[in-house]
Protein backbone atom coordinates (compact mmCIF):
# COMPACT_ATOMS: atom_id res chain seq x y z
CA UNK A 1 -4.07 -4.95 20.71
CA UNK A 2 -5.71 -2.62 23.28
CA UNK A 3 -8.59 0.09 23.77
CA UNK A 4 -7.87 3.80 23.36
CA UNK A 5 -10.78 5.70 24.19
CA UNK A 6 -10.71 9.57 23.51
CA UNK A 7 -12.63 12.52 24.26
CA UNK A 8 -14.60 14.86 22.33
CA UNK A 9 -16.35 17.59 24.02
CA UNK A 10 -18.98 15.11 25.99
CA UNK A 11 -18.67 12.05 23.74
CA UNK A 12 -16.25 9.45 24.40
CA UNK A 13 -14.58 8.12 21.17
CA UNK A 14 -13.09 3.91 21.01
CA UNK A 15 -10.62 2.80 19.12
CA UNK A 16 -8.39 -0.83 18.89
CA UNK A 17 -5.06 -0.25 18.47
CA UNK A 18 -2.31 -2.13 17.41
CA UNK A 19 1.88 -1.50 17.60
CA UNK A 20 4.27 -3.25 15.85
CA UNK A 21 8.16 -2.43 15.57
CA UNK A 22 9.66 -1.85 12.42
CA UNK A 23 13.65 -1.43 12.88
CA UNK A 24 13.76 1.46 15.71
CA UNK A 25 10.75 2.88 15.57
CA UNK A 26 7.44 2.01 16.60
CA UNK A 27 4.10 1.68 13.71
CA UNK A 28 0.37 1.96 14.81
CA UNK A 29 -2.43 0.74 13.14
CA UNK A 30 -6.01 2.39 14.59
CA UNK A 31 -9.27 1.61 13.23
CA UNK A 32 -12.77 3.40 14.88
CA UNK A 33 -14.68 1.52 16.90
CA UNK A 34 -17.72 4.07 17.91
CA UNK A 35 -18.68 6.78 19.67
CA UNK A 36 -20.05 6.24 23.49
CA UNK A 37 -20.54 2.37 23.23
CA UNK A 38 -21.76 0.48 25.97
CA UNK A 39 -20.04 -2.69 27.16
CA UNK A 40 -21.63 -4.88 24.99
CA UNK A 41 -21.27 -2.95 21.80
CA UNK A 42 -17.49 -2.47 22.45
CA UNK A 43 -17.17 -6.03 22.36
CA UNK A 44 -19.26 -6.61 19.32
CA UNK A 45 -16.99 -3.96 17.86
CA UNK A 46 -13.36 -5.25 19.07
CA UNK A 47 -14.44 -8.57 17.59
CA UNK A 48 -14.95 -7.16 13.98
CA UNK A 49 -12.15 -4.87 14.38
CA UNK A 50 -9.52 -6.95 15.48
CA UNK A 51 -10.25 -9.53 11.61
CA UNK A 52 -9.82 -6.34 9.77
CA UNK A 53 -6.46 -5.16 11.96
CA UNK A 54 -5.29 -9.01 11.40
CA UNK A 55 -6.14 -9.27 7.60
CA UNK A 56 -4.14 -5.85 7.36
CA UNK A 57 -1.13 -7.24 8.78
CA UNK A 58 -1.13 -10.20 6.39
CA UNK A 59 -1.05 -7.64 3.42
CA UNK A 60 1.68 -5.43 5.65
CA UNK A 61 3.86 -8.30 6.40
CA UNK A 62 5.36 -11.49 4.57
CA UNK A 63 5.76 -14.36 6.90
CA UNK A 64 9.69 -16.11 6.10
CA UNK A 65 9.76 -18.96 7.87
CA UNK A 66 10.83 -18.52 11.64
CA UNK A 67 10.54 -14.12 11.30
CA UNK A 68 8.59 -11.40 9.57
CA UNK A 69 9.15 -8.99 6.77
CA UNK A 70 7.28 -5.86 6.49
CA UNK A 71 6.50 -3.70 3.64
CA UNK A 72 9.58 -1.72 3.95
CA UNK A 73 11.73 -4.35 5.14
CA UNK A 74 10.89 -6.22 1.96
CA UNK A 75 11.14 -3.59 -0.48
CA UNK A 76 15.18 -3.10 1.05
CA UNK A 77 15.84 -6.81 0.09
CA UNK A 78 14.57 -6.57 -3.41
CA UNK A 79 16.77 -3.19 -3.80
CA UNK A 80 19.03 -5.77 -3.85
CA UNK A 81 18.56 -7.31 -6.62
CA UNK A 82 19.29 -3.52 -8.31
CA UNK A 83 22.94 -4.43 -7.60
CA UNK A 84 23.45 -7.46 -10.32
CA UNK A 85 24.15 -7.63 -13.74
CA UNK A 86 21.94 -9.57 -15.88
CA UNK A 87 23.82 -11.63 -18.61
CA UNK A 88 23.29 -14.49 -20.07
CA UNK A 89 26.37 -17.46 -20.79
CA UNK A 90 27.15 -18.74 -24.43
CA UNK A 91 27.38 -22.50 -24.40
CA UNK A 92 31.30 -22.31 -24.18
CA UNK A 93 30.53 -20.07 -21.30
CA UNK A 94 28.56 -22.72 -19.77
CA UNK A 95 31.11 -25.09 -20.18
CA UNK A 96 33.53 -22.56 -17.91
CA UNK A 97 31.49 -21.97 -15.60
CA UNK A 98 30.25 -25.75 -14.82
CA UNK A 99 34.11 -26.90 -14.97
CA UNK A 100 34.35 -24.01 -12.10
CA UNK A 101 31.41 -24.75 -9.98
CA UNK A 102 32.16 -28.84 -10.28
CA UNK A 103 35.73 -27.53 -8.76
CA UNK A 104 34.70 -24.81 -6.51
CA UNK A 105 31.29 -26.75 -4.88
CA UNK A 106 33.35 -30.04 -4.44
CA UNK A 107 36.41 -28.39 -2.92
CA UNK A 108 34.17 -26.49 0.14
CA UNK A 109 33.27 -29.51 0.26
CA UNK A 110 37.04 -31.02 0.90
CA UNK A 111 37.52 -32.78 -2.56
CA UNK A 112 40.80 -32.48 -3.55
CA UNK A 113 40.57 -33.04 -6.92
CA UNK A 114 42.13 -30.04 -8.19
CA UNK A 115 40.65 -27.55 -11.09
CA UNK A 116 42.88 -28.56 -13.61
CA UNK A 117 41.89 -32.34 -13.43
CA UNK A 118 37.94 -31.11 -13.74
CA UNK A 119 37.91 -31.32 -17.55
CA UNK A 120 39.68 -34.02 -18.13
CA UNK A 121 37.77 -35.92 -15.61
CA UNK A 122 34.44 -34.85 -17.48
CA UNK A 123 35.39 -36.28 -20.61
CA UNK A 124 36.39 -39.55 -19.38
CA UNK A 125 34.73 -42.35 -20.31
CA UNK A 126 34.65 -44.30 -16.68
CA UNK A 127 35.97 -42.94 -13.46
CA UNK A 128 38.05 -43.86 -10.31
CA UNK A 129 37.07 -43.29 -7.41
CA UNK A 130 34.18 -41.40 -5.43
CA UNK A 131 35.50 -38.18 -5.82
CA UNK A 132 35.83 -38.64 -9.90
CA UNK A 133 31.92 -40.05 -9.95
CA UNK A 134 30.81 -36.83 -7.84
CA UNK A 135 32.96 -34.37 -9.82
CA UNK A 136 30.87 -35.80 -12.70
CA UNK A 137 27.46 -35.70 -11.18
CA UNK A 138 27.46 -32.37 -9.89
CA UNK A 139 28.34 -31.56 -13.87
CA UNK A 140 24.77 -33.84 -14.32
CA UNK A 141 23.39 -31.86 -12.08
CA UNK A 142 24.26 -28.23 -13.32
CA UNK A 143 22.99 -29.72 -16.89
CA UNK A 144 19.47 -31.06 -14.99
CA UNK A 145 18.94 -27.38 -13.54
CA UNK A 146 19.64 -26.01 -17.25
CA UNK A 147 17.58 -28.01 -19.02
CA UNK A 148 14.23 -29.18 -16.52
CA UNK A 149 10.74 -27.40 -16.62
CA UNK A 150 10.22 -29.14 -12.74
CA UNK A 151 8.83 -26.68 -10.25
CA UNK A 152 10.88 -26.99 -6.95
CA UNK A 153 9.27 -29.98 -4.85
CA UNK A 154 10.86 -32.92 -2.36
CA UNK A 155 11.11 -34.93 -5.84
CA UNK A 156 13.55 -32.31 -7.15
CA UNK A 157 16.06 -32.03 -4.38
CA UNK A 158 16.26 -36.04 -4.33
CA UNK A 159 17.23 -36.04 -7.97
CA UNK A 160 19.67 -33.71 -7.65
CA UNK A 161 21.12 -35.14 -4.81
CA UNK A 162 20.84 -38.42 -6.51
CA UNK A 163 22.85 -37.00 -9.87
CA UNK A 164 25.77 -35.42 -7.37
CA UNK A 165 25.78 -39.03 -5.33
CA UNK A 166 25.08 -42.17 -7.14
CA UNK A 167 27.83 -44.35 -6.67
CA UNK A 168 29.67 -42.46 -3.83
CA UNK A 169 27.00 -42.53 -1.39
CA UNK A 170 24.69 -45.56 -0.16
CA UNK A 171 22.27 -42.74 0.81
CA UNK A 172 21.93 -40.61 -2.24
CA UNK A 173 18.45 -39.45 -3.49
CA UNK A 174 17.40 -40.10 -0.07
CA UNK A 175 16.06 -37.53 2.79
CA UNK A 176 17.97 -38.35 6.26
CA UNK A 177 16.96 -40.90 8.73
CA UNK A 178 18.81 -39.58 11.21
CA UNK A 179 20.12 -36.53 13.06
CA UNK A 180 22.87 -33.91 11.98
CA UNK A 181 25.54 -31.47 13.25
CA UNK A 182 27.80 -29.20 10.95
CA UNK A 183 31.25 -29.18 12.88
CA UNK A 184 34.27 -27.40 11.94
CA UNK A 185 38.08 -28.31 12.24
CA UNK A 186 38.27 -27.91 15.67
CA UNK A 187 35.30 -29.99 16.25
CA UNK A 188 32.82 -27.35 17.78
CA UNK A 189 29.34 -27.26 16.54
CA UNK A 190 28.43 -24.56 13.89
CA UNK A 191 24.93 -25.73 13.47
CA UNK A 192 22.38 -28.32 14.09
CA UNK A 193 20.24 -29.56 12.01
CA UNK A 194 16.17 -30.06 12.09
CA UNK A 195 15.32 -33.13 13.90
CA UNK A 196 14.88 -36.71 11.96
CA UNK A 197 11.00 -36.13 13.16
CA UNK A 198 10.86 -32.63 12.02
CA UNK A 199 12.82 -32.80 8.81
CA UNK A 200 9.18 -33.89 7.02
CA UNK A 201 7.11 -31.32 7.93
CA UNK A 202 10.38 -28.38 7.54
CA UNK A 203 10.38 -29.33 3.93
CA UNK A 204 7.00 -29.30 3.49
CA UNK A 205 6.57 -25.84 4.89
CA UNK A 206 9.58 -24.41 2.49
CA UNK A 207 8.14 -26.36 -0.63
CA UNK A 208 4.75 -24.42 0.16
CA UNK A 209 6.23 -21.23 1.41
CA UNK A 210 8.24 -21.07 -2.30
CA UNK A 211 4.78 -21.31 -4.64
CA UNK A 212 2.76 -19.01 -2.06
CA UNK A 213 5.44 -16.18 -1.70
CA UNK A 214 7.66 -16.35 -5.25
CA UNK A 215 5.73 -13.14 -6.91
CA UNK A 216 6.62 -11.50 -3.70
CA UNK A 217 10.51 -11.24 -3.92
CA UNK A 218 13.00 -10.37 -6.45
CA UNK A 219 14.78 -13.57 -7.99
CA UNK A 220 18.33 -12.97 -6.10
CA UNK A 221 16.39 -12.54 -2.94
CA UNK A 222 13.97 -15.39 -3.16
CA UNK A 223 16.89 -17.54 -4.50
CA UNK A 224 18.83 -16.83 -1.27
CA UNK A 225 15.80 -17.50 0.68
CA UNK A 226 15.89 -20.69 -0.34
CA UNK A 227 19.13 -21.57 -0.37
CA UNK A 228 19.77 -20.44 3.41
CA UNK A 229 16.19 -22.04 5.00
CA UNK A 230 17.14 -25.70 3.07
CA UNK A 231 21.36 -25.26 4.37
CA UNK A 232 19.30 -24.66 7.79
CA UNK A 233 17.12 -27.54 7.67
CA UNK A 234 19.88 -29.86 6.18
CA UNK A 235 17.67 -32.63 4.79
CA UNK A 236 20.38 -34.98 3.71
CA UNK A 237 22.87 -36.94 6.00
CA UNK A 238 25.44 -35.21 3.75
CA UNK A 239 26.06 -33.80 0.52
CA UNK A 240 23.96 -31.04 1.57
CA UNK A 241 26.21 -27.66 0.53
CA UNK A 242 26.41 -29.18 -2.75
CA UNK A 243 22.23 -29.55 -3.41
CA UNK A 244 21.66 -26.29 -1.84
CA UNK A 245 24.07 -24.14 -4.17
CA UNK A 246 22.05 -25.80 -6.56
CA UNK A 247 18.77 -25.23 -5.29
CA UNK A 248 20.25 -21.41 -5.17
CA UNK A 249 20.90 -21.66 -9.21
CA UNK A 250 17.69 -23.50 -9.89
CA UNK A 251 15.58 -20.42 -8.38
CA UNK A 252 17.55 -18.32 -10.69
CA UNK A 253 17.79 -19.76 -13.75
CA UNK A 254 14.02 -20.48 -13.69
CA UNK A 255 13.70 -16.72 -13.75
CA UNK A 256 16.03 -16.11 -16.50
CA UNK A 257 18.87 -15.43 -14.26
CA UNK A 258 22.91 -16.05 -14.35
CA UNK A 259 24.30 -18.52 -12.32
CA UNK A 260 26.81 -18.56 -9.17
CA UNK A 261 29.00 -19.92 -8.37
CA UNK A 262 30.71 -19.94 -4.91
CA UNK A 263 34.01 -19.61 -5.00
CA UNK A 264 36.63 -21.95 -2.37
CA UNK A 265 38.16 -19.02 -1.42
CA UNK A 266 35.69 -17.31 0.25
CA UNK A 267 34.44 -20.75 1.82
CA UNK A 268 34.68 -18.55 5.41
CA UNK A 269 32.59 -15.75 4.45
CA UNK A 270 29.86 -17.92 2.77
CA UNK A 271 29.65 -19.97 6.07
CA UNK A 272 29.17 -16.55 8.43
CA UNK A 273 26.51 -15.79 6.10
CA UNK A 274 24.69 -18.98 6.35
CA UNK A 275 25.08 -18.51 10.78
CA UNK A 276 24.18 -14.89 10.38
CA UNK A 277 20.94 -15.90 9.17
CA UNK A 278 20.42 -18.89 11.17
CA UNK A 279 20.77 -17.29 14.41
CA UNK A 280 19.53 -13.59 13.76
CA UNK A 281 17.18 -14.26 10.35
CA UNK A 282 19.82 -11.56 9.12
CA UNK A 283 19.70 -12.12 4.85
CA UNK A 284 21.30 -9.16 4.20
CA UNK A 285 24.94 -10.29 4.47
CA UNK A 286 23.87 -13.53 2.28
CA UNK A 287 22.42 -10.74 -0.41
CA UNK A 288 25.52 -8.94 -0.24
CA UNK A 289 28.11 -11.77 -0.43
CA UNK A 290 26.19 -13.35 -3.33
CA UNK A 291 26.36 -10.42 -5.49
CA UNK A 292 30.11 -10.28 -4.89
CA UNK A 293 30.12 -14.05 -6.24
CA UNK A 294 27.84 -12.70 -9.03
CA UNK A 295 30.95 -10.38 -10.28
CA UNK A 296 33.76 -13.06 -9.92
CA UNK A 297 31.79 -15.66 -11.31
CA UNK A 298 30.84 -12.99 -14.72
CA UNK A 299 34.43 -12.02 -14.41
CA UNK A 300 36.55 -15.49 -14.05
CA UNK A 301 34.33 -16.90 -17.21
CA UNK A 302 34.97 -14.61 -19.40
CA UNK A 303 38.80 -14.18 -18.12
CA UNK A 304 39.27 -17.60 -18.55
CA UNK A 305 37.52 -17.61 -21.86
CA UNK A 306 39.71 -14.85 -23.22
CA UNK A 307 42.88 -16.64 -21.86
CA UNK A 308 41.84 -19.68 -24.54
CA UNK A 309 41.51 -17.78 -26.92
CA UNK A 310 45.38 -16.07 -26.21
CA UNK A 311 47.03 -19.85 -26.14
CA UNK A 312 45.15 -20.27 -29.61
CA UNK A 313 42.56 -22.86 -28.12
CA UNK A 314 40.16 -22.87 -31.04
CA UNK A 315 36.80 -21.76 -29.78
CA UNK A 316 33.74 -21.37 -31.59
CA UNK A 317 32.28 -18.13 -32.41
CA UNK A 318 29.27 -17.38 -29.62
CA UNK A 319 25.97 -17.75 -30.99
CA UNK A 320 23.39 -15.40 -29.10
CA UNK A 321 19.84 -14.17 -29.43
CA UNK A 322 20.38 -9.90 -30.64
CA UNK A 323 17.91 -9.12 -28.38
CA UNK A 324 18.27 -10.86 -24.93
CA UNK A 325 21.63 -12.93 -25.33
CA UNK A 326 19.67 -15.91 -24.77
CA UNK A 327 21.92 -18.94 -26.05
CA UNK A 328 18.58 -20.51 -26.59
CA UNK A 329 18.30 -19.66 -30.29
CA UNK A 330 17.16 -20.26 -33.71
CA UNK A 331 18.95 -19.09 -36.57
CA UNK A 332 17.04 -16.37 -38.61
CA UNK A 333 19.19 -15.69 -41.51
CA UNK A 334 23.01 -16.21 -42.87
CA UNK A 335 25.21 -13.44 -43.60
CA UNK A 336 28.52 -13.16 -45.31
CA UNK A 337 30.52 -12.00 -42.02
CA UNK A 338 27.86 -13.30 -39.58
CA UNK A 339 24.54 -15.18 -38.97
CA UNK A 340 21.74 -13.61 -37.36
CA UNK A 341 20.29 -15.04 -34.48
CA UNK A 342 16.80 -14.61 -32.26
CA UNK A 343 14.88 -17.22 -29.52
CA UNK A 344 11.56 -17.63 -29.22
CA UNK A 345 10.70 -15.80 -26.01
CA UNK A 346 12.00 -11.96 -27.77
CA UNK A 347 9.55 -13.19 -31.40
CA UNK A 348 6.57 -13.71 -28.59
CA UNK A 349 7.63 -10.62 -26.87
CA UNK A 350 8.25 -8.20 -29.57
CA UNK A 351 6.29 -10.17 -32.65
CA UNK A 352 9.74 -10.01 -34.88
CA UNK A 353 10.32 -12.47 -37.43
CA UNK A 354 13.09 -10.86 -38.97
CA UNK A 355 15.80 -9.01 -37.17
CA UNK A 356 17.92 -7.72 -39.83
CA UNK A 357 15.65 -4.78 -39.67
CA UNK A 358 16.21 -3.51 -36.15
């Protein structure tokens, strides 16, 4: 911040002044000090001045961790969010998609159990090995997501790292007591983890950073947040891809979101957007590579779903809120060709008891 002092015929004008960059050009923020001030006044003044110029800022910008989003900047990211389609999965679709993100999550992963031995390993009774117990506690842990009312907290992330690790890791549902690279074939180091001393105080910050900012951003947005800062800490001596693509579902499910799921394939591109915004605090690839995963996920469900159907797989009819889609539902009255469906969110919302009407 610095003086500006200005002239008016024989009067000398003060004012603080304050610049900030926002992409290439250059934003001021002035506020009036007085008008011929001595020394002493102009400090009195500055002083009072320079709260108000600070407390604007705090409304301008939103702190994200290690950079700063203003105003603008923000309102691009949750643009965003314009780009998805909202739908919500039928139980059968659920069952599709978790038999695809069990496959998919594992596989980035290096698990080679294949996606055609996913369902039959989640309907066996005991398993084999560790990759068998984690293919059927990252399907726990989709469920947990589905079905909790927690709020995100340190107790959260151990339980779902607990769900995808009991009984193929001595650490599971335990934070790191130790220090952590991410390496790729050739050996080189991709990224380092916080520090063992850190890692405490790094989750606390993003735990608290989540409740104080989560009005702020759009759910795709604040779910990719989240996702990218926890992949950056790394708070578990492994396992932690898995948790944090299910941190990223979490965030969106508790605001009435789809899920996504990452697909294998495209293991490369999800791992330059993870650097990306480790290095430069760039989310924007992240944003855009998600809502690509948003289509194929929506897409391979319902291909897969339809493809079923064609081999004469005997699926049951979907059974959906008329409002919302919501598979969360309560059946409202029974017809002759169909039954008539509505949750309990839309009857609080709209104050319907009976839909046949509408």
């Amino acid at each position: 911040m610095y003086i500006e002092k200005r002239k008016s015929g024989k009067n000398l004008k003060y004012y603080l002044v304050h610049s900030y960059r926002e992409k290439n050009k250059v934003e001021k923020i002035r506020k009036y000090l007085g008008i011929n001030l001595s020394q002493q006044e102009l400090n009195e003044q500055r002083k009072e001045a320079e709260k108000r110029i600070l407390e604007l800022l705090e409304e301008i910008n939103t702190k994200v961790f290690s950079f700063t989003l203003t105003r603008k900047q923000l309102k691009v990211l949750n643009n965003y969010n314009k780009k998805i389609e909202i739908a919500h999965l039928s139980e059968k679709e659920w069952e599709t998609f978790t038999e695809n993100f069990v496959y998919n999550t594992n596989a980035i992963e290096g698990s080679t159990v294949t996606e055609e031995e996913v369902p039959k390993i989640l309907i066996k009774k005991t398993v084999e090995n560790k990759e068998e117990i984690e293919t059927k506690g990252v399907a726990q842990a989709v469920d947990y997501i589905r079905k909790t009312n927690q709020e995100l907290s340190s107790n959260l992330l151990l339980k779902l790292h607990e769900l995808c690790f009991k009984g193929s890791k001595p650490f599971a549902g335990k934070f790191r007591e130790v220090n952590v690279v991410v390496k790729n074939s050739a050996g080189q180091i991709l990224h380092t983890g916080v520090s063992k001393e850190e890692l405490k105080d790094y989750l606390g910050e993003l735990i608290i950073w989540y409740h104080e900012n989560k009005a702020k951003f759009k759910p795709l947005v604040l779910a990719s947040i989240l996702h990218n800062q926890f992949e950056h800490i790394h708070p578990f001596q492994d396992g932690n891809g898995r948790v944090g693509r299910l941190l990223l579902n979490f965030i969106l499910l508790k605001n009435k979101y789809p899920p996504i799921n990452i697909m294998l394939e495209d293991r490369q591109k999800y791992y330059k957007t993870l650097q990306e915004y480790s290095k430069n605090n760039n989310l924007k690839p992240t944003l855009q590579f998600f809502i690509n995963q948003y289509k194929k996920t929506l897409k391979e469900v319902t291909t897969k779903i339809k493809k079923n159907k064609s081999v004469g797989t005997k699926i049951e009819d979907n059974k959906f809120c008329m409002f919302c889609k919501s598979n969360n539902i309560k059946l409202i009255s029974k017809g002759l060709e169909t039954d008539t469906y509505r949750c309990n969110e839309c009857k609080k919302q709209f104050g319907i008891t009976d839909f046949r009407r509408y």
